[in-house]
N, C-alpha and C. Protein backbone atom coordinates (compact mmCIF):
# COMPACT_ATOMS: atom_id res chain seq x y z
N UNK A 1 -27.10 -20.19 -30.52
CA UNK A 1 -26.64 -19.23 -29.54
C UNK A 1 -26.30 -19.97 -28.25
N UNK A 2 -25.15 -19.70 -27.60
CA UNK A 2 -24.84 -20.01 -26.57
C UNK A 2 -25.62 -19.27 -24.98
N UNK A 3 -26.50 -20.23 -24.92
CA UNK A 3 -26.91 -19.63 -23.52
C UNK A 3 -25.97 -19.09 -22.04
N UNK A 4 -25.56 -20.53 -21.47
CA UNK A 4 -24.17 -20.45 -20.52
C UNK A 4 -23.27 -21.43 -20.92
N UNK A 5 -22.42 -21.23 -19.63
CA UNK A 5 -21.28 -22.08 -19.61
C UNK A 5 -20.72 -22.40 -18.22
N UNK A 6 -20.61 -23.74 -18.17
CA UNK A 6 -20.23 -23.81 -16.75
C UNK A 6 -18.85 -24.33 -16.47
N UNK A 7 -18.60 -24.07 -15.38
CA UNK A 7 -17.20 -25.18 -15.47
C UNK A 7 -17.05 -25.68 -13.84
N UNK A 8 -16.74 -26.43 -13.49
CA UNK A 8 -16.66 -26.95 -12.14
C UNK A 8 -15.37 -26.66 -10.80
N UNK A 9 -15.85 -26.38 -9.78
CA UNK A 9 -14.47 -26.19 -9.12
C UNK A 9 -15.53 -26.77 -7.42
N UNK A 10 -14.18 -27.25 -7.08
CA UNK A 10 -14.08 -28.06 -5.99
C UNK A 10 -13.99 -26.93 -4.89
N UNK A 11 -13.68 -25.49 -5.02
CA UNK A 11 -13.14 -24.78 -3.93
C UNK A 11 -13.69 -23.37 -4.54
N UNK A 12 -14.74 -23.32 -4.07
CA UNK A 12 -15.74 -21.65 -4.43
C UNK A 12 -15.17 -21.07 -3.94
N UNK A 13 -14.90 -20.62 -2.77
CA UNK A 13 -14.37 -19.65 -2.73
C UNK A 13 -12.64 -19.05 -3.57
N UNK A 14 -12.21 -20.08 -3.33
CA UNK A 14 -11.00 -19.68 -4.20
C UNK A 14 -11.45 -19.83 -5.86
N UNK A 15 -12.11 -20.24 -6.42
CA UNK A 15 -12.94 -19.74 -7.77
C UNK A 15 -13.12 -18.48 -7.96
N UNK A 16 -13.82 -17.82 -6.57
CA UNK A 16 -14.55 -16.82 -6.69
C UNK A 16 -13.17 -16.06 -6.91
N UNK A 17 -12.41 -15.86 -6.02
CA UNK A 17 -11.33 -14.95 -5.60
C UNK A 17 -10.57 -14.60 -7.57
N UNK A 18 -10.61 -15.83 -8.04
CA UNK A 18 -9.90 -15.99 -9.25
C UNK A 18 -10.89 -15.23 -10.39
N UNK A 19 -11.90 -15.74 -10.51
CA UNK A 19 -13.11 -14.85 -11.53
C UNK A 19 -13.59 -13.72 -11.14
N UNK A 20 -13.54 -13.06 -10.11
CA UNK A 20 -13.99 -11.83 -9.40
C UNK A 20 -12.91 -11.22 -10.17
N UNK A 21 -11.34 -11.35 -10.11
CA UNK A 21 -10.72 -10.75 -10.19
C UNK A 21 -10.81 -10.12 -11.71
N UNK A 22 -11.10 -10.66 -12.72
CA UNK A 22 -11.56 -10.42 -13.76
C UNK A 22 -13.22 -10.34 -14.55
N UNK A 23 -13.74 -10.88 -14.34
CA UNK A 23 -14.94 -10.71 -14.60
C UNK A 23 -15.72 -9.60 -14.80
N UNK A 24 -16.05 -8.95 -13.32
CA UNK A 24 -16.56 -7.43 -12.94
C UNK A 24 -16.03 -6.59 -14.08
N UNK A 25 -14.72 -6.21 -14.50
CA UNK A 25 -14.24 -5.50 -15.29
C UNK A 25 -14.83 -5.59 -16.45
N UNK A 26 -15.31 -6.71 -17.10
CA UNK A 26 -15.76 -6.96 -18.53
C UNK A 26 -17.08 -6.86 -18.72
N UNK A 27 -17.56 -6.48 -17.02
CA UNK A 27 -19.57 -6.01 -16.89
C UNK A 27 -20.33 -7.20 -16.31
N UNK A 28 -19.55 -8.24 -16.05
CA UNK A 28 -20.11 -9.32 -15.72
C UNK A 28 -20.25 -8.80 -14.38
N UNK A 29 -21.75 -9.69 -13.59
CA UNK A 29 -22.23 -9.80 -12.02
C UNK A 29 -22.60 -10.90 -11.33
N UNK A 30 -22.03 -10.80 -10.26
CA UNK A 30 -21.82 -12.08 -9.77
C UNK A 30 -23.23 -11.96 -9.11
N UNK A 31 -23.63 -13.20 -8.95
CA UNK A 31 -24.62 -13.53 -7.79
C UNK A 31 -23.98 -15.22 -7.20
N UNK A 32 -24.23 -14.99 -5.80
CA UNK A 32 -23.98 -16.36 -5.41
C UNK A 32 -25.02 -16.68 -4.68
N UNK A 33 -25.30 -18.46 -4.79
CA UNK A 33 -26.20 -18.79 -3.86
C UNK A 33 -25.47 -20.11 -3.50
N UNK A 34 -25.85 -20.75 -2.99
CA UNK A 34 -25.87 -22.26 -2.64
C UNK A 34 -25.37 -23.24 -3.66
N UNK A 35 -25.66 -23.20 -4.73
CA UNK A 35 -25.41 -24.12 -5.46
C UNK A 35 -23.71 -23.52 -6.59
N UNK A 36 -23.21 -22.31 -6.32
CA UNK A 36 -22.10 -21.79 -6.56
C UNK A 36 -22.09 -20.30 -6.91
N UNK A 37 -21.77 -20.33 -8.02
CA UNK A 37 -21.25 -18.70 -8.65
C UNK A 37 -22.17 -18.39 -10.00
N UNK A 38 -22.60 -17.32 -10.20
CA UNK A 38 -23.28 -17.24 -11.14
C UNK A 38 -22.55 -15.75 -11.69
N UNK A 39 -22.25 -15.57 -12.59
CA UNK A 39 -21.84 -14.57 -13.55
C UNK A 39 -23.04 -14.18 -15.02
N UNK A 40 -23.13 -13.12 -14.50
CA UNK A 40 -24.04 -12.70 -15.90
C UNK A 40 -23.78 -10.83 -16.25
N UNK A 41 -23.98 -10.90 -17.51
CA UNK A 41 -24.01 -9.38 -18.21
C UNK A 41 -25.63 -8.74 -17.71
N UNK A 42 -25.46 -7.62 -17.28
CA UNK A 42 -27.05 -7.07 -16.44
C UNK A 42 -27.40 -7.06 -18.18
N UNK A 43 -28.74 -6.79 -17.71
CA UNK A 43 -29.99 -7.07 -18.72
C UNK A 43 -30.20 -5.24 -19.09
N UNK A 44 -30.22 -5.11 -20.03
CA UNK A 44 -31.19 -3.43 -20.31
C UNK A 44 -32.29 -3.59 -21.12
N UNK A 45 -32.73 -2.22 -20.08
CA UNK A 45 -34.37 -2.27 -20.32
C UNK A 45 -34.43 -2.21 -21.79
N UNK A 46 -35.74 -3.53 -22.15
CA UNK A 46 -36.30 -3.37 -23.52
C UNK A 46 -35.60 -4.74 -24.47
N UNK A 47 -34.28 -4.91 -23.77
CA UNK A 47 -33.87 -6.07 -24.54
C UNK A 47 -33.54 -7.17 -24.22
N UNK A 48 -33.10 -8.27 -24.43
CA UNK A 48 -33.05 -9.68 -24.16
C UNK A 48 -32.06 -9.53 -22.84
N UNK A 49 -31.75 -11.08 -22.26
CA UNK A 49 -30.60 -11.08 -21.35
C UNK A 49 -29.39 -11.13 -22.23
N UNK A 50 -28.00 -10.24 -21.89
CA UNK A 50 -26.83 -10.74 -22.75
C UNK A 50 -26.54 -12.08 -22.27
N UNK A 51 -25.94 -12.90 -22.66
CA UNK A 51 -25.43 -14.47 -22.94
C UNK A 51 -24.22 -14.71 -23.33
N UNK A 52 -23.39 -15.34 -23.38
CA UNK A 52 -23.50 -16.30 -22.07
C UNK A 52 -23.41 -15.93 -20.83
N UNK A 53 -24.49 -16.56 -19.89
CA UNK A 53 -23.98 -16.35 -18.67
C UNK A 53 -22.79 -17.68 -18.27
N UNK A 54 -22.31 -17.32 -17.19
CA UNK A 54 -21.28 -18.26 -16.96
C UNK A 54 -21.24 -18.50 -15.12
N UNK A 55 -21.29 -19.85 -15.06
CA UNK A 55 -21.34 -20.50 -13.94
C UNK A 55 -20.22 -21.16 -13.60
N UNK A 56 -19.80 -21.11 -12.17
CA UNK A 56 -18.80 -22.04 -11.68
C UNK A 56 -19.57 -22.78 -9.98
N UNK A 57 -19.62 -24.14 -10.77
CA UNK A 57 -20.60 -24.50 -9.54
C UNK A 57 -19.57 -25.97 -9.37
N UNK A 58 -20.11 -26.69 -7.85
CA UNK A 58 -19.28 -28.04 -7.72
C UNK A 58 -20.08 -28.97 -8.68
N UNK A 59 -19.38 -29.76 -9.38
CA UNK A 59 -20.25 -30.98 -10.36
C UNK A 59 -21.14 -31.13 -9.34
N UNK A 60 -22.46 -31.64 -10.05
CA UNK A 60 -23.66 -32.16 -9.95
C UNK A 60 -23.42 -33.31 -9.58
N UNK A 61 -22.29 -34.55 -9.99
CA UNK A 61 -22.75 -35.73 -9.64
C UNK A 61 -21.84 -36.10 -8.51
N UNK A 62 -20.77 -34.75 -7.55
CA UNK A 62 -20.44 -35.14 -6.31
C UNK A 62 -18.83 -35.76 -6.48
N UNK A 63 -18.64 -35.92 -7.67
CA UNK A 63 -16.97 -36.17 -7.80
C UNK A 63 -16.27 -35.47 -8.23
N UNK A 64 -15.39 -35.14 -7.66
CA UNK A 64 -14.39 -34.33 -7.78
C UNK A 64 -14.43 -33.32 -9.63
N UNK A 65 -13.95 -32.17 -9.44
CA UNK A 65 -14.09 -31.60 -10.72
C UNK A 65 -13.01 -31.72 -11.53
N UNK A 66 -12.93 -31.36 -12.26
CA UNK A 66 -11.78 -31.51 -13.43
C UNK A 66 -11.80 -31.10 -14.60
N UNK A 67 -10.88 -30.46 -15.47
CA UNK A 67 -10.94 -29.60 -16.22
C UNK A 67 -10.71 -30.49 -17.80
N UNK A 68 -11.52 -29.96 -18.50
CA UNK A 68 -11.85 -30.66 -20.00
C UNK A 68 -10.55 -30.67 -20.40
N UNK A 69 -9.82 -31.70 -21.52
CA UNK A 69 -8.84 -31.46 -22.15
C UNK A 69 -8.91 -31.06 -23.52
N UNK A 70 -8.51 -29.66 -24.18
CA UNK A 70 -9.00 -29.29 -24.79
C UNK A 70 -9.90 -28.09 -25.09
N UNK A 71 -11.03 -28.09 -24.02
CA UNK A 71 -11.60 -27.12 -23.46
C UNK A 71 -10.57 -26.01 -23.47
N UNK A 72 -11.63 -24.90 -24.11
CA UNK A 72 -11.24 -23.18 -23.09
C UNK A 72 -12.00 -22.45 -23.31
N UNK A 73 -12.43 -21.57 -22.43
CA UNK A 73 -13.23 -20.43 -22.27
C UNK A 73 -12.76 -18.94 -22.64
N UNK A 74 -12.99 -18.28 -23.56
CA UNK A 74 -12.25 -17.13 -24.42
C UNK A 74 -13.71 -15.96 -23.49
N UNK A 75 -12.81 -14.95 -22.92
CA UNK A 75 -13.29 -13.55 -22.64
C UNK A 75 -13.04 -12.93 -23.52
N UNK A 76 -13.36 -11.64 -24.11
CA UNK A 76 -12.98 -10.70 -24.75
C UNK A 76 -13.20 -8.76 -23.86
N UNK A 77 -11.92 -8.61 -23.99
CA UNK A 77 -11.49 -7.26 -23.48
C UNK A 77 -11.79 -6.28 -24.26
N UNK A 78 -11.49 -5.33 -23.75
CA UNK A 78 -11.88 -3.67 -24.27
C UNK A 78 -10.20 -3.42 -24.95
N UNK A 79 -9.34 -4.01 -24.62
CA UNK A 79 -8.33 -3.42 -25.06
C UNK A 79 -7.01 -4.40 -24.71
N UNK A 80 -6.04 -4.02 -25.71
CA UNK A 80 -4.72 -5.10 -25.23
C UNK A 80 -4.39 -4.80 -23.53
N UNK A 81 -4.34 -3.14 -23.37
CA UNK A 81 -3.96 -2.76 -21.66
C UNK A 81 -4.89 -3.87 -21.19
N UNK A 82 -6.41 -4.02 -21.43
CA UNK A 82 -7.35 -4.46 -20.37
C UNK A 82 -6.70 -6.32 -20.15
N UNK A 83 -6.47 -6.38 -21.46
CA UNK A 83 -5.86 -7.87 -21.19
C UNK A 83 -4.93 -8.09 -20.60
N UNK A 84 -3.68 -7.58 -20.65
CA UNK A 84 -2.80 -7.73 -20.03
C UNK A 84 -2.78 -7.28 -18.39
N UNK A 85 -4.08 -6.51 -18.03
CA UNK A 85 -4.19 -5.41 -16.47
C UNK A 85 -4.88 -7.16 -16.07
N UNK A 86 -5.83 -7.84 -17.06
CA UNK A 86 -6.97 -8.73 -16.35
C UNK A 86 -6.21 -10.06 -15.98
N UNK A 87 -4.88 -10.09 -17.13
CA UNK A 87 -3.97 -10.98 -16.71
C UNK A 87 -3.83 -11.25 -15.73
N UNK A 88 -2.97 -10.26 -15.48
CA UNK A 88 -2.18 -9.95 -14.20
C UNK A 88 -3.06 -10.07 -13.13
N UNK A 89 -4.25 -9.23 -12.90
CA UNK A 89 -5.21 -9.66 -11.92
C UNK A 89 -5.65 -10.92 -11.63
N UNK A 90 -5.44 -11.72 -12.62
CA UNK A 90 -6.45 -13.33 -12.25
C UNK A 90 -5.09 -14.14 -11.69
N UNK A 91 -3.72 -13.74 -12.18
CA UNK A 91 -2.70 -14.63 -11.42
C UNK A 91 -2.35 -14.44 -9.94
N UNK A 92 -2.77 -12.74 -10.21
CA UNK A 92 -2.30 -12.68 -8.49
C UNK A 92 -3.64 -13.38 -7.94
N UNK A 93 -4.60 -13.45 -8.38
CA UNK A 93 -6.10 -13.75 -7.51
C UNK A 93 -5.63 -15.59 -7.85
N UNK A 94 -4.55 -16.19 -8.02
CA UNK A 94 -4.44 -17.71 -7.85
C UNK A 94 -4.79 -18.57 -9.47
N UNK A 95 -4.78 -17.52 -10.02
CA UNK A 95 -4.21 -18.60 -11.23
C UNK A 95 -3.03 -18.72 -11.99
N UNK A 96 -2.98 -19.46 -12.56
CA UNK A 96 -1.72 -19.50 -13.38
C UNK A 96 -1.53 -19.88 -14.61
N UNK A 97 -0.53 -19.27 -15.15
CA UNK A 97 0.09 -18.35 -16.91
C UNK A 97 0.04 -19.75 -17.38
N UNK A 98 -0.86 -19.21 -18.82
CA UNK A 98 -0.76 -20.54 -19.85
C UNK A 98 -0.37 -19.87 -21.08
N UNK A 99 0.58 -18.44 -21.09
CA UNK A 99 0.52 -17.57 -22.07
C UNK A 99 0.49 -16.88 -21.71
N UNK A 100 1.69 -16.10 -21.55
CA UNK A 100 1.55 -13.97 -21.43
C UNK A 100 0.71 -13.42 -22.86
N UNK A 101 0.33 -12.38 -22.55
CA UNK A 101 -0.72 -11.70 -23.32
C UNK A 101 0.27 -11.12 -24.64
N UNK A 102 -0.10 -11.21 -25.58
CA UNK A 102 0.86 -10.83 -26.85
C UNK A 102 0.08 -11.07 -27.97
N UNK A 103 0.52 -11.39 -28.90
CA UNK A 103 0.40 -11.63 -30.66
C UNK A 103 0.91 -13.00 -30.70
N UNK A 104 -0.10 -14.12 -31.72
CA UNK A 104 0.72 -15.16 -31.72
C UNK A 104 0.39 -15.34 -32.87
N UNK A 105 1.66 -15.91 -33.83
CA UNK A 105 2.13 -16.12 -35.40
C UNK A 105 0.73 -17.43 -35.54
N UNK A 106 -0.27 -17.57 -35.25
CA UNK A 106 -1.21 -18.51 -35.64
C UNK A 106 -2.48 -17.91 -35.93
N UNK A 107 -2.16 -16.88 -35.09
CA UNK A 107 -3.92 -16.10 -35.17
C UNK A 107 -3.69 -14.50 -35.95
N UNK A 108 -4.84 -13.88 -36.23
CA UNK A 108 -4.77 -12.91 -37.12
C UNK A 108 -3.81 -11.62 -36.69
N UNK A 109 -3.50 -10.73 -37.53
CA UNK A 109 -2.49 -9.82 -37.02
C UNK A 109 -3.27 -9.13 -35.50
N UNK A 110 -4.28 -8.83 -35.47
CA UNK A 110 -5.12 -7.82 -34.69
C UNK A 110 -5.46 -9.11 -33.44
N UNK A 111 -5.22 -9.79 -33.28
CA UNK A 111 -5.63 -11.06 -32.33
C UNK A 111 -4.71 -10.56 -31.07
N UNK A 112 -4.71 -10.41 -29.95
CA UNK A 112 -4.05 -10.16 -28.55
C UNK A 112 -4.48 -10.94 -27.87
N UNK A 113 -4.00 -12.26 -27.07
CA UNK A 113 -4.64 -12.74 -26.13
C UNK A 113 -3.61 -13.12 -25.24
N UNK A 114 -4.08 -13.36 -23.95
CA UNK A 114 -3.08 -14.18 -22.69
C UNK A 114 -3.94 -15.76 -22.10
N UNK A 115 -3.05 -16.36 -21.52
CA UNK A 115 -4.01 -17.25 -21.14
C UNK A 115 -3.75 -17.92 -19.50
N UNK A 116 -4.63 -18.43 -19.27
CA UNK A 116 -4.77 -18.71 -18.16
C UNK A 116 -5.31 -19.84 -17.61
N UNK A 117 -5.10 -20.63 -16.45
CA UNK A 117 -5.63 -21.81 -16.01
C UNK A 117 -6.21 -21.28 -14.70
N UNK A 118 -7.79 -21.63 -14.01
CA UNK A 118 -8.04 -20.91 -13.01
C UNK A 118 -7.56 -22.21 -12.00
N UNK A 119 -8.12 -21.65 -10.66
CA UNK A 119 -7.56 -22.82 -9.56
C UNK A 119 -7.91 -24.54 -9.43
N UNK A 120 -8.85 -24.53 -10.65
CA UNK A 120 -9.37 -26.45 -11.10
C UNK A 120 -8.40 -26.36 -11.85
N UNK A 121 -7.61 -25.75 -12.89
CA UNK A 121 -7.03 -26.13 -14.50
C UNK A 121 -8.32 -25.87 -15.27
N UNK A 122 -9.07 -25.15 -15.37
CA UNK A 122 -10.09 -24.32 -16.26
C UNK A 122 -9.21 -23.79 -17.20
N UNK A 123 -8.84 -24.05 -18.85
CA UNK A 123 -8.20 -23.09 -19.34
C UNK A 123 -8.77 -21.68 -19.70
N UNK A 124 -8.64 -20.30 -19.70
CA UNK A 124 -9.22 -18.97 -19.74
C UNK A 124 -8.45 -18.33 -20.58
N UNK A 125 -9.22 -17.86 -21.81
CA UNK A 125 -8.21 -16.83 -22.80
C UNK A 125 -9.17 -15.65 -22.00
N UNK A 126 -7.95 -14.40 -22.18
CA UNK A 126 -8.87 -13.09 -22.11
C UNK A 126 -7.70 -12.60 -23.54
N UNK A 127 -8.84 -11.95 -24.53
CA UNK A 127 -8.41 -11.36 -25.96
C UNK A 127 -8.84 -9.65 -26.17
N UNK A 128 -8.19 -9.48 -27.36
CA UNK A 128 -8.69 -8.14 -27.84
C UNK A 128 -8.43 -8.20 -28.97
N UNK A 129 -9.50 -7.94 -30.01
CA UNK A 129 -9.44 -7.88 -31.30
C UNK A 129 -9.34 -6.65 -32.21
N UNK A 130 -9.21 -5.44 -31.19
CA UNK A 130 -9.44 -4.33 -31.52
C UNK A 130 -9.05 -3.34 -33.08
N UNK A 131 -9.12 -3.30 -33.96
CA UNK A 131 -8.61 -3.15 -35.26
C UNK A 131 -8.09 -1.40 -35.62
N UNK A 132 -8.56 -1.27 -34.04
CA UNK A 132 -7.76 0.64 -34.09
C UNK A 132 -6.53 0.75 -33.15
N UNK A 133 -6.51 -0.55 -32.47
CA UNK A 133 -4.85 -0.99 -32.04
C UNK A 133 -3.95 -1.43 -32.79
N UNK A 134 -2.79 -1.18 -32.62
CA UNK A 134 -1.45 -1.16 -33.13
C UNK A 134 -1.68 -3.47 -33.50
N UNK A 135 -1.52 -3.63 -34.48
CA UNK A 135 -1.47 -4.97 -35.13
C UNK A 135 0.05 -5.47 -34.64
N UNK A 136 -0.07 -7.17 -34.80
CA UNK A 136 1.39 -7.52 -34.32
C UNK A 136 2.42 -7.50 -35.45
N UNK A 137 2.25 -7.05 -36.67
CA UNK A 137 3.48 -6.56 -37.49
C UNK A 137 3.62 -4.44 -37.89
N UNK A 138 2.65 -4.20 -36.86
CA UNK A 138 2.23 -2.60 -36.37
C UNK A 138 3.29 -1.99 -35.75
């Protein structure tokens, strides 16, 4: 099981501006302290913490951050609208299109995703797998 996930950015506040813009929507809560951004799913009474939480903090060892090659971080949406609304929200909040949100001839018919690079080059899918939505030969 995946506990968290972090990824590094040189400029919190413009991080924040970019993951705020999407995050909240999918139930995630931010807390910030000192050491960066903390994103987590609230906890309900009686059961575990949901997971992953997800962090955007400055590297630990003080040099500059930089984004994995290869790396990406996949959200999952409530719906193709939510993907394409969360799109749109994280570009105007300063990121930029690695993929408009659609159907792609590699992944399963019911697969919807867009993609995104946040303000380090973080790559970000937000998806919907939803199987009572219209499929891409639907």
């Amino acid at each position: 099981m995946i506990a968290y996930i972090t990824v590094g950015a040189d400029d919190i506040a413009r991080a924040k501006r970019f993951y705020s813009a999407f995050l909240p929507a999918l139930g995630y809560e931010l807390e910030e302290g000192p050491g960066g951004l903390s994103y987590a799913l609230p906890e309900q009474p009686g059961h575990s913490a949901a997971l992953p939480e997800f962090y955007v903090k400055p590297p630990f060892d003080g040099r500059p951050a930089s984004a994995g090659n290869g790396a990406m971080i996949a959200f999952q949406a409530r719906s193709q609208k939510q993907v394409r609304d969360l799109h749109a929200a994280a570009l105007a909040a300063g990121g930029s299109d690695e993929g408009q949100p659609g159907f792609r001839d590699s992944y399963s018919a019911q697969f919807y995703v867009g993609y995104l690079r946040d303000p380090q080059g973080n790559k970000i899918a937000l998806f919907s797998n939803d199987p009572d939505e219209p499929g891409r030969d639907g």
